[in-house]
N, C-alpha and C. Protein backbone atom coordinates (compact mmCIF):
# COMPACT_ATOMS: atom_id res chain seq x y z
N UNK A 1 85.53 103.26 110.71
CA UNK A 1 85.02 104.27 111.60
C UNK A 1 84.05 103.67 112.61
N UNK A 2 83.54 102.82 112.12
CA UNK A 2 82.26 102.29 112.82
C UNK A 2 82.90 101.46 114.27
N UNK A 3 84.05 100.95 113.72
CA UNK A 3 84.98 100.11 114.78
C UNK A 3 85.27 101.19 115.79
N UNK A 4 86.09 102.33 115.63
CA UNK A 4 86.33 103.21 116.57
C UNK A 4 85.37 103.25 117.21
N UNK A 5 84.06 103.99 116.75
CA UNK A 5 82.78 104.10 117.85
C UNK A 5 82.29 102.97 118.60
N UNK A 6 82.53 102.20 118.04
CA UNK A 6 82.41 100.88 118.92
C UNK A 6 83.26 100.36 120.45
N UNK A 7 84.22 100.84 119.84
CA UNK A 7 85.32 100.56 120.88
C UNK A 7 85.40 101.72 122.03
N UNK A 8 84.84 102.83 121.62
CA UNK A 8 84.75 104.15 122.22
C UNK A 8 83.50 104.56 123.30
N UNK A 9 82.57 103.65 122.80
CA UNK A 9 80.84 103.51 123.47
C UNK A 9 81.22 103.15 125.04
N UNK A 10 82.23 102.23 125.20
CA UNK A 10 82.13 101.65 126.67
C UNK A 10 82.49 102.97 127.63
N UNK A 11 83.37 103.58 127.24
CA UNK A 11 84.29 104.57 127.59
C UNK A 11 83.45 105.71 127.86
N UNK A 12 82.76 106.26 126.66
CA UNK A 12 81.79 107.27 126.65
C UNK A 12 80.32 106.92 127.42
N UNK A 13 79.81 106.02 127.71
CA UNK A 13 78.96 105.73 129.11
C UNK A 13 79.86 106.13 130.14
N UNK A 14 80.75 105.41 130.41
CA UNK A 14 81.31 105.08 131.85
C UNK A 14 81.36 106.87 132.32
N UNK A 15 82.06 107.27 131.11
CA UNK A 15 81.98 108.78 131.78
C UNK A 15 81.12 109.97 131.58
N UNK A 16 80.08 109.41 131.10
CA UNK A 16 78.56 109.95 130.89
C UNK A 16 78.24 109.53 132.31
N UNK A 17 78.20 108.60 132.64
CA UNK A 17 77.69 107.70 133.69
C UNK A 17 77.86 108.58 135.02
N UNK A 18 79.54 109.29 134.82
CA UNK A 18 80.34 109.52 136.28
C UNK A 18 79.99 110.89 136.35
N UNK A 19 79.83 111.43 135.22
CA UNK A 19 79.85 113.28 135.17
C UNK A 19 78.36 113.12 135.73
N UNK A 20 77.38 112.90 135.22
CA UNK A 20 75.65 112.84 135.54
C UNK A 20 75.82 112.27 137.24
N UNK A 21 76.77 111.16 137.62
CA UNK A 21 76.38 111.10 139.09
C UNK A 21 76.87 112.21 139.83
N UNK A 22 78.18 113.38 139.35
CA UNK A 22 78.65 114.11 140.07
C UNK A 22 78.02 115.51 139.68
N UNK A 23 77.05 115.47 138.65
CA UNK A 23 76.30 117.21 137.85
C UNK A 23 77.27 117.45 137.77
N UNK A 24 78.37 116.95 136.52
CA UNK A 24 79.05 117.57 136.12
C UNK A 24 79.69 117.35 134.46
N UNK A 25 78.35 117.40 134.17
CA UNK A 25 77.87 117.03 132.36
C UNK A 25 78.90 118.19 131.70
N UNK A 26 78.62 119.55 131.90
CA UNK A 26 79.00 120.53 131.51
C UNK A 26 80.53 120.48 131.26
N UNK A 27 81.23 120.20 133.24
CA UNK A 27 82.84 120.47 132.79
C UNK A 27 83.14 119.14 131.89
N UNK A 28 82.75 118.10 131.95
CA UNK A 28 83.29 116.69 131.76
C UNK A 28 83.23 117.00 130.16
N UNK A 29 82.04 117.60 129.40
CA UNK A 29 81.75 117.63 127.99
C UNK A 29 83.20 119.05 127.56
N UNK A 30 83.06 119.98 128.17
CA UNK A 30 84.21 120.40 127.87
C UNK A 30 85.55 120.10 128.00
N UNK A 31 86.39 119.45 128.71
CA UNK A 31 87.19 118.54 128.71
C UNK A 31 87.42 117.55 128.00
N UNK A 32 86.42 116.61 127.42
CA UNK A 32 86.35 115.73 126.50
C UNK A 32 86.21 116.25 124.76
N UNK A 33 85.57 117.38 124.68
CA UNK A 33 85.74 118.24 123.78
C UNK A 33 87.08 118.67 123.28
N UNK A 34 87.64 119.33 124.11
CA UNK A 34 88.73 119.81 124.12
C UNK A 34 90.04 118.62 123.41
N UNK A 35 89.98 117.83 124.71
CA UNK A 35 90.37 116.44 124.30
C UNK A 35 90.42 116.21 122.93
N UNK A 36 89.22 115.75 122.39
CA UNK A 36 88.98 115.26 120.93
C UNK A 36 89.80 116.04 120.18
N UNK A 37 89.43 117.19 120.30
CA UNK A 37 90.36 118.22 119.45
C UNK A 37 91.23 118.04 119.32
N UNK A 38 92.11 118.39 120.47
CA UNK A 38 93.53 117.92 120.87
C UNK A 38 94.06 116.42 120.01
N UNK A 39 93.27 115.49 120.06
CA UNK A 39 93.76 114.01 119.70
C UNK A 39 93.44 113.98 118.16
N UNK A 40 92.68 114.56 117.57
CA UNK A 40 92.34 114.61 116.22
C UNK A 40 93.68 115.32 115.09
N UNK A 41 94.19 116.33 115.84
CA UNK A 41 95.18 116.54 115.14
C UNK A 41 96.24 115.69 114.66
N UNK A 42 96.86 115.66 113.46
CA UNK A 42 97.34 114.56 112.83
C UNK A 42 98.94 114.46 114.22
N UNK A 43 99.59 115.85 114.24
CA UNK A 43 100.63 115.76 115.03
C UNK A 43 100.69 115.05 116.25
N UNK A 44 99.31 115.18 116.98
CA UNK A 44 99.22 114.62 118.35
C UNK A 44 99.10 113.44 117.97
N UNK A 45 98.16 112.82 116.95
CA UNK A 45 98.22 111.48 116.58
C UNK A 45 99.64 110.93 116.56
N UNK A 46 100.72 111.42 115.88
CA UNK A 46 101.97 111.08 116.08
C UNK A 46 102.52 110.63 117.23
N UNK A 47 102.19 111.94 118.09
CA UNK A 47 103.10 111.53 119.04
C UNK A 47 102.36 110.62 120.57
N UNK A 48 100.82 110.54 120.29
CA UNK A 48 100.08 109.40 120.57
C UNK A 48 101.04 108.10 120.43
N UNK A 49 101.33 107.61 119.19
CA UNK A 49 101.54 106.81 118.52
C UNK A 49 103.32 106.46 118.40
N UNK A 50 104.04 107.38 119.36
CA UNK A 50 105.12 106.77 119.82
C UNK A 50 105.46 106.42 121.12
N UNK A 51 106.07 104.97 120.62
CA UNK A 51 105.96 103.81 121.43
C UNK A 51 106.89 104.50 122.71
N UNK A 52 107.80 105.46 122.57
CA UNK A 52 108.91 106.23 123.90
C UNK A 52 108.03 106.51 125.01
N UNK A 53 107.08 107.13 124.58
CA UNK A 53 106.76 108.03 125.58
C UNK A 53 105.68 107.25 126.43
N UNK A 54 105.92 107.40 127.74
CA UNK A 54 104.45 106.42 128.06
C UNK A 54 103.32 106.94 128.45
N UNK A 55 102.09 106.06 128.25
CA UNK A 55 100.81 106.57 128.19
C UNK A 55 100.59 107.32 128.88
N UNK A 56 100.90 107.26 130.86
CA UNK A 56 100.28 108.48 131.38
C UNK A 56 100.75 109.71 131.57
N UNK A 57 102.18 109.90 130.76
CA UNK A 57 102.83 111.13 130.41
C UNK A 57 101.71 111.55 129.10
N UNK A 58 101.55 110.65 128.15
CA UNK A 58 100.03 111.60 127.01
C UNK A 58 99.19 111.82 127.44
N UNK A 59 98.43 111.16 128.67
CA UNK A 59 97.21 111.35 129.09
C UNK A 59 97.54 113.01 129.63
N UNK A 60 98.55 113.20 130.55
CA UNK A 60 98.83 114.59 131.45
C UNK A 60 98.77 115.37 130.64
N UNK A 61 99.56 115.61 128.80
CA UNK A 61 99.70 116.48 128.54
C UNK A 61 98.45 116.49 127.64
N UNK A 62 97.53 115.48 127.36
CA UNK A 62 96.37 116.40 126.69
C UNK A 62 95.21 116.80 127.86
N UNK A 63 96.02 116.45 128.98
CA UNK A 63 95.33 117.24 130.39
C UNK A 63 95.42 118.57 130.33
N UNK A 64 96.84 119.10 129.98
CA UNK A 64 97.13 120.10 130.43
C UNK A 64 96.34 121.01 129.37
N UNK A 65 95.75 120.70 127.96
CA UNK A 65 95.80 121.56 127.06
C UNK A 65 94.34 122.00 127.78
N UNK A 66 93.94 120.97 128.32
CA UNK A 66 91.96 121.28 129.03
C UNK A 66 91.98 122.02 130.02
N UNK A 67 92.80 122.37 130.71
CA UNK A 67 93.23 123.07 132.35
C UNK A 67 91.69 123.11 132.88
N UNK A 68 90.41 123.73 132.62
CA UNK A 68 89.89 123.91 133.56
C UNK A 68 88.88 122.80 133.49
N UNK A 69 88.15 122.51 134.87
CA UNK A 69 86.80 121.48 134.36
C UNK A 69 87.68 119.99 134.39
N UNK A 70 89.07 120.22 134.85
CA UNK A 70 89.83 118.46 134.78
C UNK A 70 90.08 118.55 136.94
N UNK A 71 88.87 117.65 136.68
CA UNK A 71 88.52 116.94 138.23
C UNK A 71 89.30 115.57 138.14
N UNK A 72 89.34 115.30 140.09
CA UNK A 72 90.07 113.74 140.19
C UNK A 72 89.54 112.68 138.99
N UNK A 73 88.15 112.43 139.10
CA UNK A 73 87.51 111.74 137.90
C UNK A 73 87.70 112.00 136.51
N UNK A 74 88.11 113.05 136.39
CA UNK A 74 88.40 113.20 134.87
C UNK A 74 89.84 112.66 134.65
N UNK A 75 90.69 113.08 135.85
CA UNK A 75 92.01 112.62 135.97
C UNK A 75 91.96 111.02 135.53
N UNK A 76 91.47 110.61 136.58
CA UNK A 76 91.29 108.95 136.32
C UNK A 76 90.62 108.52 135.57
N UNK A 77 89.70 109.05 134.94
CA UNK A 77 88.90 108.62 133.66
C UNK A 77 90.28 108.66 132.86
N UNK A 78 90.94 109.30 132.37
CA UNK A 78 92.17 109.71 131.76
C UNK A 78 93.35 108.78 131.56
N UNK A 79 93.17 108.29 132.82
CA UNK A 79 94.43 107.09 133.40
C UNK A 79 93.93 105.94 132.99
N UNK A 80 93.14 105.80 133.20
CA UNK A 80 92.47 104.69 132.65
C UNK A 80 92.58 104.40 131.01
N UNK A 81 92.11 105.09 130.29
CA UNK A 81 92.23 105.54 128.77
C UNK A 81 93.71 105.15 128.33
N UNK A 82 94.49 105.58 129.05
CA UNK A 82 96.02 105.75 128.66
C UNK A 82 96.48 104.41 129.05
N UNK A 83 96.08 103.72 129.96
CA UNK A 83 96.12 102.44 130.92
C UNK A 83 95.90 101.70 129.56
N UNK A 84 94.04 101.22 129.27
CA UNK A 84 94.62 100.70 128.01
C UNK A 84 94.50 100.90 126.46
N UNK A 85 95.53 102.15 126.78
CA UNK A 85 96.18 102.80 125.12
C UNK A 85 94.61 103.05 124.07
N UNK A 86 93.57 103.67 124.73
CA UNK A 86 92.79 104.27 124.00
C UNK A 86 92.60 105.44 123.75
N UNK A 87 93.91 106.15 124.22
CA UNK A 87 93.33 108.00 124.04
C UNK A 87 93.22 108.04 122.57
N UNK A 88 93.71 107.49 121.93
CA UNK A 88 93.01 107.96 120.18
C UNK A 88 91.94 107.97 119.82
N UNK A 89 91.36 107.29 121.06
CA UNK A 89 89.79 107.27 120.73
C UNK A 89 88.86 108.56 121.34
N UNK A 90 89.48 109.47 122.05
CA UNK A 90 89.06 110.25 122.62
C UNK A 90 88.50 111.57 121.57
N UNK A 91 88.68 111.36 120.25
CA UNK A 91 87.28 112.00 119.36
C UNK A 91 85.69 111.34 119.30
N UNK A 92 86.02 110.30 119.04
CA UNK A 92 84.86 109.31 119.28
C UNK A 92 84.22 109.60 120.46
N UNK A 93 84.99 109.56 121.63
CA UNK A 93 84.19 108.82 122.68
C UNK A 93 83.44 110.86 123.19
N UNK A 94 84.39 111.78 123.42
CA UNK A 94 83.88 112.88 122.91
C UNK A 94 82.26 112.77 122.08
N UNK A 95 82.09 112.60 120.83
CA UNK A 95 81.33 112.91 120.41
C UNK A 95 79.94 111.55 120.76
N UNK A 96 80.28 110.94 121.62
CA UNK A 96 79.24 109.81 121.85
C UNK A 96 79.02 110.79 123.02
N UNK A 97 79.68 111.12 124.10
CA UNK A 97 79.39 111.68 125.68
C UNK A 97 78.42 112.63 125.01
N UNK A 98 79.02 113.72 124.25
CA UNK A 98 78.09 115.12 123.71
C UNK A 98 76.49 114.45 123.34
N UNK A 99 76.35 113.33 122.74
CA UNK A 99 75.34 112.71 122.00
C UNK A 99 74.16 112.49 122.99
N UNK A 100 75.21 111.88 123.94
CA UNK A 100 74.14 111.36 125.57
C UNK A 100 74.03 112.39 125.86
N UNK A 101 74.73 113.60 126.08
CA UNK A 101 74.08 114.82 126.89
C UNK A 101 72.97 115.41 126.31
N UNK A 102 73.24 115.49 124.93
CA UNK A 102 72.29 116.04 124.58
C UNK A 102 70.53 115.41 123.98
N UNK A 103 70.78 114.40 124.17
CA UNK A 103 69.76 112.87 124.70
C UNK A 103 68.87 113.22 126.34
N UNK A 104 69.80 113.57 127.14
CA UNK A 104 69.43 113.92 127.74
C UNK A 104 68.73 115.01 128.17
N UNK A 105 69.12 116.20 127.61
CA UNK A 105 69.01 117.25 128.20
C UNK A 105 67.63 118.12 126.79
N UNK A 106 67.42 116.73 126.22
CA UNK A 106 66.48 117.13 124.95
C UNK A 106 67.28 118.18 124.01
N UNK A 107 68.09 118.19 123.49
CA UNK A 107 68.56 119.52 122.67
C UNK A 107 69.15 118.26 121.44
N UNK A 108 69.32 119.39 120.61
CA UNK A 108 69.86 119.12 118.96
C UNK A 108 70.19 120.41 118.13
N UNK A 109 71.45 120.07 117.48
CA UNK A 109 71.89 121.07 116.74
C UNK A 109 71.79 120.89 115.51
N UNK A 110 71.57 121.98 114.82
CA UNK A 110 70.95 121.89 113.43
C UNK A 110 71.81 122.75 112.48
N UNK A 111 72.05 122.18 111.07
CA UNK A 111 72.95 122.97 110.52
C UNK A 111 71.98 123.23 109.40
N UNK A 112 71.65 124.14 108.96
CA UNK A 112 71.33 124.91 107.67
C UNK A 112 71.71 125.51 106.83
N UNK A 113 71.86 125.06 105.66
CA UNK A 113 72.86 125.69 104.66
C UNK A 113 71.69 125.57 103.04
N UNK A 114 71.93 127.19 103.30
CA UNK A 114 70.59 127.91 102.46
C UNK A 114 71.14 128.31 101.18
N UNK A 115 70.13 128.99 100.19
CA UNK A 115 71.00 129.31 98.67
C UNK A 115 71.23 130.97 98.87
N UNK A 116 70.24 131.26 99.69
CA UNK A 116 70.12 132.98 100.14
C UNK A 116 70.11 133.16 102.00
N UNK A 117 70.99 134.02 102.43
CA UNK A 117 70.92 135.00 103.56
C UNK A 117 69.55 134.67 104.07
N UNK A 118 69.82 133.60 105.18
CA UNK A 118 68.60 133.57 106.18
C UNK A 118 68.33 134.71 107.17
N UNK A 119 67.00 135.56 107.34
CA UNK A 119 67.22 136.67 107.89
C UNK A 119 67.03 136.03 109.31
N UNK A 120 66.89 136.59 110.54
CA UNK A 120 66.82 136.78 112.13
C UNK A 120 65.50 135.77 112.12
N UNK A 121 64.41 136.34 111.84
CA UNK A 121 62.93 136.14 111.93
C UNK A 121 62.80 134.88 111.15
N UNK A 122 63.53 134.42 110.09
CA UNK A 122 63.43 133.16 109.35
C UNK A 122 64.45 132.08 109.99
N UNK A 123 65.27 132.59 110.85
CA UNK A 123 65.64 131.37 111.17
C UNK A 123 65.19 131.31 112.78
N UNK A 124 64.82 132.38 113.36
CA UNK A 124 63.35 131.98 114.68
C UNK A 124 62.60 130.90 114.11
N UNK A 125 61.82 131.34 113.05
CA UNK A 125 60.70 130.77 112.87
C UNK A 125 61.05 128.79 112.50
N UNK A 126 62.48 129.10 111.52
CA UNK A 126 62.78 127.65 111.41
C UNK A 126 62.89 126.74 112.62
N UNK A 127 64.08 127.64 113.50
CA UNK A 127 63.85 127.00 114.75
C UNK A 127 62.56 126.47 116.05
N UNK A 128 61.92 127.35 115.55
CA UNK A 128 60.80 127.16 116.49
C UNK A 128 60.02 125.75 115.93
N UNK A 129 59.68 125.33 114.45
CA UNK A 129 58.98 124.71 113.78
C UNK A 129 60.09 122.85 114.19
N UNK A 130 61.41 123.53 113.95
CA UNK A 130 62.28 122.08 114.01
C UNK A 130 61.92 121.75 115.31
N UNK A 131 62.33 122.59 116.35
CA UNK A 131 62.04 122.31 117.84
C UNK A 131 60.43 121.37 117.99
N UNK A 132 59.23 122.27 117.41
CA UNK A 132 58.28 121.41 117.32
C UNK A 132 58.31 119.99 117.22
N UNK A 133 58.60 119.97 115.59
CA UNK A 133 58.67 118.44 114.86
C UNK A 133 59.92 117.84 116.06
N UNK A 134 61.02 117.98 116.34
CA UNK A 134 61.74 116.88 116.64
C UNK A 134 61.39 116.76 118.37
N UNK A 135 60.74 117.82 118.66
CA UNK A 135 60.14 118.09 120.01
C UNK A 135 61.89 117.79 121.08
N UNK A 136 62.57 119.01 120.74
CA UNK A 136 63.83 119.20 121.46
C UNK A 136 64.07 120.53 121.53
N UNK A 137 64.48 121.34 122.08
CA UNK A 137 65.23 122.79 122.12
C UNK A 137 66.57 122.83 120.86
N UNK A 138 66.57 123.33 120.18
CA UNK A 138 66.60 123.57 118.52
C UNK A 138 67.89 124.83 118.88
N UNK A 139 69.56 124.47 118.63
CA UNK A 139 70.26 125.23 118.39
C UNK A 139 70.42 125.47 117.13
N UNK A 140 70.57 126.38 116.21
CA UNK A 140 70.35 126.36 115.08
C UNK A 140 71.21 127.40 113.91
N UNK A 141 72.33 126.51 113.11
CA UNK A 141 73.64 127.29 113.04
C UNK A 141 73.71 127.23 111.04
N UNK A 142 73.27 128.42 110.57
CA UNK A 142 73.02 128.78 109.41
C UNK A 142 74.01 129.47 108.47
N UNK A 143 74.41 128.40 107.21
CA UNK A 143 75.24 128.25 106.41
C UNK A 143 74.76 129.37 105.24
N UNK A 144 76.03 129.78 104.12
CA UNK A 144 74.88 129.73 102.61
C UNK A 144 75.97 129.14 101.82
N UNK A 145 75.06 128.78 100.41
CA UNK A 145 75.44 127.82 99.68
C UNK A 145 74.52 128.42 98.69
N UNK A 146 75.24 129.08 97.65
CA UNK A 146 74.59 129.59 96.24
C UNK A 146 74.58 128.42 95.32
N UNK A 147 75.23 127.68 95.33
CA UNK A 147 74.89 126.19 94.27
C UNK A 147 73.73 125.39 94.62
N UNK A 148 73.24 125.68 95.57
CA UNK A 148 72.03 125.34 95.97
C UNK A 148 70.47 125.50 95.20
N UNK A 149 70.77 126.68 94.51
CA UNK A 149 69.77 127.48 93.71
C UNK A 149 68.72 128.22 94.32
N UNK A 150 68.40 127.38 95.57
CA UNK A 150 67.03 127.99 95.86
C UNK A 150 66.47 127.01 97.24
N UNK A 151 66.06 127.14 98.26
CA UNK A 151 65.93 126.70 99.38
C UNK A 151 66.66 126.48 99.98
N UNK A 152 66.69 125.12 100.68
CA UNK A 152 67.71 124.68 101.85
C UNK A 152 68.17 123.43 102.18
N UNK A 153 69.05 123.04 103.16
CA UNK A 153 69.07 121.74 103.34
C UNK A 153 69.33 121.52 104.63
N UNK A 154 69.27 120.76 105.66
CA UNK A 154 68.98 120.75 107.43
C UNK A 154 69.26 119.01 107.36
N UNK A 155 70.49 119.65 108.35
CA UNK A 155 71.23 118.38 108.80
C UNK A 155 71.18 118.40 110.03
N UNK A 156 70.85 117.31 110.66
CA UNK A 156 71.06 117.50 112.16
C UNK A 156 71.06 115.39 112.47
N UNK A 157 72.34 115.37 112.63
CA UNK A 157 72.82 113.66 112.87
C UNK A 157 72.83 112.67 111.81
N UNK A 158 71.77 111.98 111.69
CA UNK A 158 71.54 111.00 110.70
C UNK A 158 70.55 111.26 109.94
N UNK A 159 69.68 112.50 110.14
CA UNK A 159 68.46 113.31 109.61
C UNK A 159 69.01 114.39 108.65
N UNK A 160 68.62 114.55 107.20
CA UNK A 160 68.80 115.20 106.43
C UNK A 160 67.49 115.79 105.52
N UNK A 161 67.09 117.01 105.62
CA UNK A 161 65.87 117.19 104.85
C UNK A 161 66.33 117.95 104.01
N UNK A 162 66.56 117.99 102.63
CA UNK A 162 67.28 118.61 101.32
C UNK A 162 65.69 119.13 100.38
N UNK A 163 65.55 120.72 101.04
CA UNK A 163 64.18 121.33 100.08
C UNK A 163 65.02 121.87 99.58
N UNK A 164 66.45 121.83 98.42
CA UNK A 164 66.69 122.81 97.61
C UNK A 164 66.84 122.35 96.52
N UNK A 165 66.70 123.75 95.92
CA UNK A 165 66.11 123.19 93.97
C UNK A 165 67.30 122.54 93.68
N UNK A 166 68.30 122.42 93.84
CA UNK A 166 69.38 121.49 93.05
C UNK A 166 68.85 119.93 93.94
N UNK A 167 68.67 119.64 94.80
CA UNK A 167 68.14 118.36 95.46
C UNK A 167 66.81 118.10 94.40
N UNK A 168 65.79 118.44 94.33
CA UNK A 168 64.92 118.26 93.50
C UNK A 168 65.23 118.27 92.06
N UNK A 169 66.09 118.68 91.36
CA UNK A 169 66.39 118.60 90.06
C UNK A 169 66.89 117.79 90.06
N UNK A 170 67.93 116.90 90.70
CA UNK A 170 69.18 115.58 91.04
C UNK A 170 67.59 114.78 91.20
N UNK A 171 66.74 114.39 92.29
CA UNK A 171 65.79 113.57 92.09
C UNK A 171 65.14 113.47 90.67
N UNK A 172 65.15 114.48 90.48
CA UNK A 172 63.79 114.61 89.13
C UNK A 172 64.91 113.84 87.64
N UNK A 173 66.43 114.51 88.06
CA UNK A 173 67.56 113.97 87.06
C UNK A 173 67.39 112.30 87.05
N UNK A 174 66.75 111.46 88.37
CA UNK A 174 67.29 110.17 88.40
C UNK A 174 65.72 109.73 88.17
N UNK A 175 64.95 110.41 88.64
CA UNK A 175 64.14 109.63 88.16
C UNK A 175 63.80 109.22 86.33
N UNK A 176 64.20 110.68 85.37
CA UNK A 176 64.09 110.25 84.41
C UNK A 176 64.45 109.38 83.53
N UNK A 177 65.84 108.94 84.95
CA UNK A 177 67.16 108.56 84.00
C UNK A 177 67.01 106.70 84.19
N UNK A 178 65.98 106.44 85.20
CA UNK A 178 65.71 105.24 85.63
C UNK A 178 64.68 104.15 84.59
């Protein structure tokens, strides 16, 4: 996996790079979104992955599935990709562009997955507190999870804060067991 993102980083600047010189973060992230989607499916992977068809006939048709927000630059960002045979990478490079935008634009999305029904006012208040600490504008998209027992757990990238009683019992399990 780590290889894909690797190979996907050059790609995902270049058109981070092109959407930000044209203010056009928004359509370019939906398009590339879309994209990913599109290429993630095992079927499209297939037919990615036959040698008949040629690249800038795949590039057009996971054009077509994006219809709106696909500018000359997105076109040729596209051609390019297909040029040399990386649209499979277009989940990756998707989720690197989204990464920079939202790098940019200070935001982070947060997943919460609680043991009980977070009410309105409790997940304001969570949000307002995460926004604090990570000092970003705090989207904030709330799960439940009864095996949990009791609190919560908040994922957002490579950041995981696990306050629920089954997380603390699993610590408290290893520490005794050490």
């Amino acid at each position: 996996m780590a290889e894909l993102r690797t190979l996907a980083r050059p790609y995902a600047k270049a058109a981070f790079k092109a959407a930000e010189e044209h203010e056009q973060l928004a359509e370019w992230s939906q398009v590339l979104t879309i994209a990913g989607q599109v290429t993630a499916n095992k079927s499209i992977r297939q037919l990615l992955a036959n040698p008949g068809l040629e690249e800038q006939k795949k590039a057009e048709l996971i054009l077509e599935v994006a219809e709106e927000g696909v500018t000359e630059q997105v076109r040729n960002f596209f051609a390019v990709l297909a040029e040399n045979r990386r649209l499979t990478l277009l989940p990756e490079i998707s989720a690197l562009f989204n990464t920079y935008r939202a790098d940019l634009e200070r935001t982070v999305d947060i997943e919460v997955t609680a043991a009980f029904e977070l009410t309105d006012e409790q997940q304001q208040k969570l949000a307002q507190a995460l926004s604090t600490k990570l000092e970003r504008t705090v989207s904030l998209a709330a799960s439940l999870d009864k095996s949990l027992i009791g609190g919560a757990v908040i994922r957002t990238g490579d950041l995981v804060i696990d306050a629920s009683v089954r997380g603390k019992l699993t610590k408290l399990a290893d520490a005794l067991g050490s």
